[in-house]
C-alpha atoms as a PDB file:
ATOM      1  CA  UNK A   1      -2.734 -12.685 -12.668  1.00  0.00           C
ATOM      2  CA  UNK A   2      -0.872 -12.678  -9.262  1.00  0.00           C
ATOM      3  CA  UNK A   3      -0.597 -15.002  -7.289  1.00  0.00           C
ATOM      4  CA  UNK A   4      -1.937 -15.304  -3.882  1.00  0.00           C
ATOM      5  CA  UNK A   5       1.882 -15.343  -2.531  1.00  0.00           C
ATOM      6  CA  UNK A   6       3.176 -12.474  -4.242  1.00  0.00           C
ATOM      7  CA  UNK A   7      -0.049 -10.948  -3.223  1.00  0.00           C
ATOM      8  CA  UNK A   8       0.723 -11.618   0.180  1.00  0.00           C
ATOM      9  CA  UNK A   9       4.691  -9.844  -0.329  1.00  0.00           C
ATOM     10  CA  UNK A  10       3.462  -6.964  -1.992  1.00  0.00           C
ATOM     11  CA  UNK A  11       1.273  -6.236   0.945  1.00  0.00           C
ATOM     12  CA  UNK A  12       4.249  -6.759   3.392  1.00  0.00           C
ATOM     13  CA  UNK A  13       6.604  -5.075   1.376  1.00  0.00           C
ATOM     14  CA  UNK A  14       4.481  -1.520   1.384  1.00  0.00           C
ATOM     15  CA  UNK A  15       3.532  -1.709   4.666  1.00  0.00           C
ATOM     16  CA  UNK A  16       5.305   0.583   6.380  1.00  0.00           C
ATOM     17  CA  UNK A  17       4.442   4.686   6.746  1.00  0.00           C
ATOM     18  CA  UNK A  18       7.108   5.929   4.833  1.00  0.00           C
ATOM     19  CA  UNK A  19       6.705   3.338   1.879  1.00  0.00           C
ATOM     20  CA  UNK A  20       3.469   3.935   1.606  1.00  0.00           C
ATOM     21  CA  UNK A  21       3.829   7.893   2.080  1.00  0.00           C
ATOM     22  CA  UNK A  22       6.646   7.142  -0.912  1.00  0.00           C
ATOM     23  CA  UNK A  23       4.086   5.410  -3.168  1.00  0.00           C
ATOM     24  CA  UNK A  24       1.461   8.000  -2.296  1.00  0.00           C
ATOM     25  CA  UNK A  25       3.654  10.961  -4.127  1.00  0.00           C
ATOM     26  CA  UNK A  26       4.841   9.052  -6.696  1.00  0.00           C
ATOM     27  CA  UNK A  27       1.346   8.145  -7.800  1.00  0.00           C
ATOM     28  CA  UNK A  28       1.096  12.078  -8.234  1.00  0.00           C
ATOM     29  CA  UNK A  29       3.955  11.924 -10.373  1.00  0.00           C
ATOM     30  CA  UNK A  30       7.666  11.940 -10.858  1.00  0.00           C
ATOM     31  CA  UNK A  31       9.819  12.573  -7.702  1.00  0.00           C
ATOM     32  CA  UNK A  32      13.505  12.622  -6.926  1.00  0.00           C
ATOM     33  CA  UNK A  33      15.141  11.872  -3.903  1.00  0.00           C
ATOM     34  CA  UNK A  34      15.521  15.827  -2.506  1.00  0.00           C
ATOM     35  CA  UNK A  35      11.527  15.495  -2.948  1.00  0.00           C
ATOM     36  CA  UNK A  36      11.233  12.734  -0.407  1.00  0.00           C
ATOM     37  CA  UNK A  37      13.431  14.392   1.898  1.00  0.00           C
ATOM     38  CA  UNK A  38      11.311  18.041   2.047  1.00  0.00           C
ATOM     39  CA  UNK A  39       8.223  15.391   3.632  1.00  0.00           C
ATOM     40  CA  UNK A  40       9.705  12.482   5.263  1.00  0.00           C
ATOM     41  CA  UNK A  41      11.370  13.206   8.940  1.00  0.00           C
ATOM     42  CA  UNK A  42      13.990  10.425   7.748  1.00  0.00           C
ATOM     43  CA  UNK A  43      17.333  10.675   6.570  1.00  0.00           C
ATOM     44  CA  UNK A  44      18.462  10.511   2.941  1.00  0.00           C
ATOM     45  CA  UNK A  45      19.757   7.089   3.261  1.00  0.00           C
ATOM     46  CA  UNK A  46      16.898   5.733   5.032  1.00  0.00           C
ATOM     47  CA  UNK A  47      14.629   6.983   2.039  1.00  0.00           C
ATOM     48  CA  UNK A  48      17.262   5.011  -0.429  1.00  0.00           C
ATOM     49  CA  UNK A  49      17.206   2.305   1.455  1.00  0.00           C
ATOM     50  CA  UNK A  50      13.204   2.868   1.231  1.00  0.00           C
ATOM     51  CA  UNK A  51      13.033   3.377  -2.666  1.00  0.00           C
ATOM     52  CA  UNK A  52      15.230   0.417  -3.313  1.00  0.00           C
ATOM     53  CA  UNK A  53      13.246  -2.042  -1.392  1.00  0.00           C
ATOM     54  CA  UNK A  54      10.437  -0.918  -3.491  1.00  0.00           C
ATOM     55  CA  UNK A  55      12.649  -0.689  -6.842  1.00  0.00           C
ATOM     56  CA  UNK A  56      13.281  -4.561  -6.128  1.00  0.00           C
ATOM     57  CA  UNK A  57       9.973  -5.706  -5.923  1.00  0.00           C
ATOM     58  CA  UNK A  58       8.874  -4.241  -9.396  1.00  0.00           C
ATOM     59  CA  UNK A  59       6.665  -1.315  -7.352  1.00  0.00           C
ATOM     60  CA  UNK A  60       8.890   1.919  -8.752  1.00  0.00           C
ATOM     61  CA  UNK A  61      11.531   2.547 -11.095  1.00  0.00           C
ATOM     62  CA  UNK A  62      14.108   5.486 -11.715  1.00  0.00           C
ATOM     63  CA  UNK A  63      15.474   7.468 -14.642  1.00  0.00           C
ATOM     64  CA  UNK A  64      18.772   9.256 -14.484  1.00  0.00           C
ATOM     65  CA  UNK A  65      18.630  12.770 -15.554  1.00  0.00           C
ATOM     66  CA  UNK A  66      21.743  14.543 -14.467  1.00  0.00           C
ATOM     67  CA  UNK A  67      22.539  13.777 -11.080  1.00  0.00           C
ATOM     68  CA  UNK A  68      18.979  13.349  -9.888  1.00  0.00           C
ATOM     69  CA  UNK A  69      17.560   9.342  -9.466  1.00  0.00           C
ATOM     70  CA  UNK A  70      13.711  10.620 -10.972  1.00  0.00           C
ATOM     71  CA  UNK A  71      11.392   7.608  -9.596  1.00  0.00           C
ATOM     72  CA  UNK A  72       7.939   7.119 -10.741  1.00  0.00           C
ATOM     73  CA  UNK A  73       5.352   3.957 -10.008  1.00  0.00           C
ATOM     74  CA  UNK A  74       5.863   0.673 -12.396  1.00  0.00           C
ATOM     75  CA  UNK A  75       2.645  -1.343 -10.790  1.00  0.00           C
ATOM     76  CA  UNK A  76      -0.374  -0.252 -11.590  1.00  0.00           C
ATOM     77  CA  UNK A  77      -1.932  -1.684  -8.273  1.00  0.00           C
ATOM     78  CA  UNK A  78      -0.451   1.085  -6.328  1.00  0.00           C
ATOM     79  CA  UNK A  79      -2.619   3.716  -7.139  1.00  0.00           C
ATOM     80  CA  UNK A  80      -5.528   1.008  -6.417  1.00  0.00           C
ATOM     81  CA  UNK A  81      -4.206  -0.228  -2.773  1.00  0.00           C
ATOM     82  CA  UNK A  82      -3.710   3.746  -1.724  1.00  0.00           C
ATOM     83  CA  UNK A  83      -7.259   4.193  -2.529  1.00  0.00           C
ATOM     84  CA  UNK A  84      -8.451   1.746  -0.147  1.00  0.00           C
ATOM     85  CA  UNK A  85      -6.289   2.205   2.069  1.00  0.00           C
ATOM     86  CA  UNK A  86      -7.478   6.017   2.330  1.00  0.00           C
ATOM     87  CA  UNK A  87     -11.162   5.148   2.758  1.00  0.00           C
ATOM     88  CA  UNK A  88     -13.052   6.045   5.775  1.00  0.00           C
ATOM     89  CA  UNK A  89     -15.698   3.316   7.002  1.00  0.00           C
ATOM     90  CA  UNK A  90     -18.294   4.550   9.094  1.00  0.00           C
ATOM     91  CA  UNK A  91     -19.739   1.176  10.058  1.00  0.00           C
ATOM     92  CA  UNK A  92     -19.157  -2.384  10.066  1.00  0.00           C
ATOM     93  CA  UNK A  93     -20.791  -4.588   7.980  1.00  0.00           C
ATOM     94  CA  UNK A  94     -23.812  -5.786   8.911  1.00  0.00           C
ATOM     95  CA  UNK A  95     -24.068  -9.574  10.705  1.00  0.00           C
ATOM     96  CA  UNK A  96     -25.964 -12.155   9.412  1.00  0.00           C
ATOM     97  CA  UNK A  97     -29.205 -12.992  10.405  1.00  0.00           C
ATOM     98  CA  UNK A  98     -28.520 -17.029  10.731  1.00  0.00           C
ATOM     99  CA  UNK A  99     -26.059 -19.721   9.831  1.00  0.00           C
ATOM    100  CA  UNK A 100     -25.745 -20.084   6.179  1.00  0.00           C
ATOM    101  CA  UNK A 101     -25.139 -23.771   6.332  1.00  0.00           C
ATOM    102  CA  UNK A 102     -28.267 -24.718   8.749  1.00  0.00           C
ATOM    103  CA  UNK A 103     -30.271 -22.232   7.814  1.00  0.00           C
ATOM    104  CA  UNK A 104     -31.981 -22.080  11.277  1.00  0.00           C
ATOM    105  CA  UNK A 105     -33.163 -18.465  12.637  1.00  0.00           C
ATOM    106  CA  UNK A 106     -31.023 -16.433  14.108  1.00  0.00           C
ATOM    107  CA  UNK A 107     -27.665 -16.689  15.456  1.00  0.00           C
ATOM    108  CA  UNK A 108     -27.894 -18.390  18.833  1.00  0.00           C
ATOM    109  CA  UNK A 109     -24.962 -17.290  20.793  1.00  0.00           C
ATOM    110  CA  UNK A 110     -23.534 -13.803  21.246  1.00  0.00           C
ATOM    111  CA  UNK A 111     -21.804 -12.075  18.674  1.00  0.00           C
ATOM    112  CA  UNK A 112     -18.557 -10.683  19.477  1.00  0.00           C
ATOM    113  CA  UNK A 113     -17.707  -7.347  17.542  1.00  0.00           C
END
């Protein structure tokens, strides 16, 4: 199990667009660094600078085949965290219709949204 702290770093640590754009093709499969540059607007050391960040948290990995640095996902909360983070909510959830503690009717003041 995680803990809440390294919870809390994994979250910072992919959130950024082209990290999470990154994690998003890997978790279709295998990419090299030429890959990442055909789809990112960033440079080549940017997206190294990118994939290592990510390499040193435990999120990807690389094999060596050639000259080409082939990365593909290590975490298997990665595929999890893009799901959610591609949902569309329509609505927010509903509010409650009194306190839980008192118990007493409904809410008496206004509820902010």
């Amino acid at each position: 199990m995680r803990p809440i702290g390294k919870k809390v770093e994994l979250l910072k640590v992919i959130a950024h667009p082209a990290r999470i754009r990154i994690l998003d093709e890997l978790a279709k499969g295998v990419k090299c660094v030429s890959d990442f540059e055909e789809f990112l607007e960033i440079s080549q050391p940017n997206i190294s600078q990118h994939l290592s960040l990510l390499r040193s948290h435990g999120l990807i990995d690389y094999y060596i085949d050639g000259r080409l640095r082939c990365y593909f996902l290590v975490d298997p909360i990665i595929p999890d965290l893009l799901e959610v983070i591609k949902k569309d909510y329509c609505e927010s959830l509903p509010a409650p219709a009194c306190c839980p503690v008192t118990r007493k009717g409904k809410y008496p003041g206004k509820r902010r949204h």
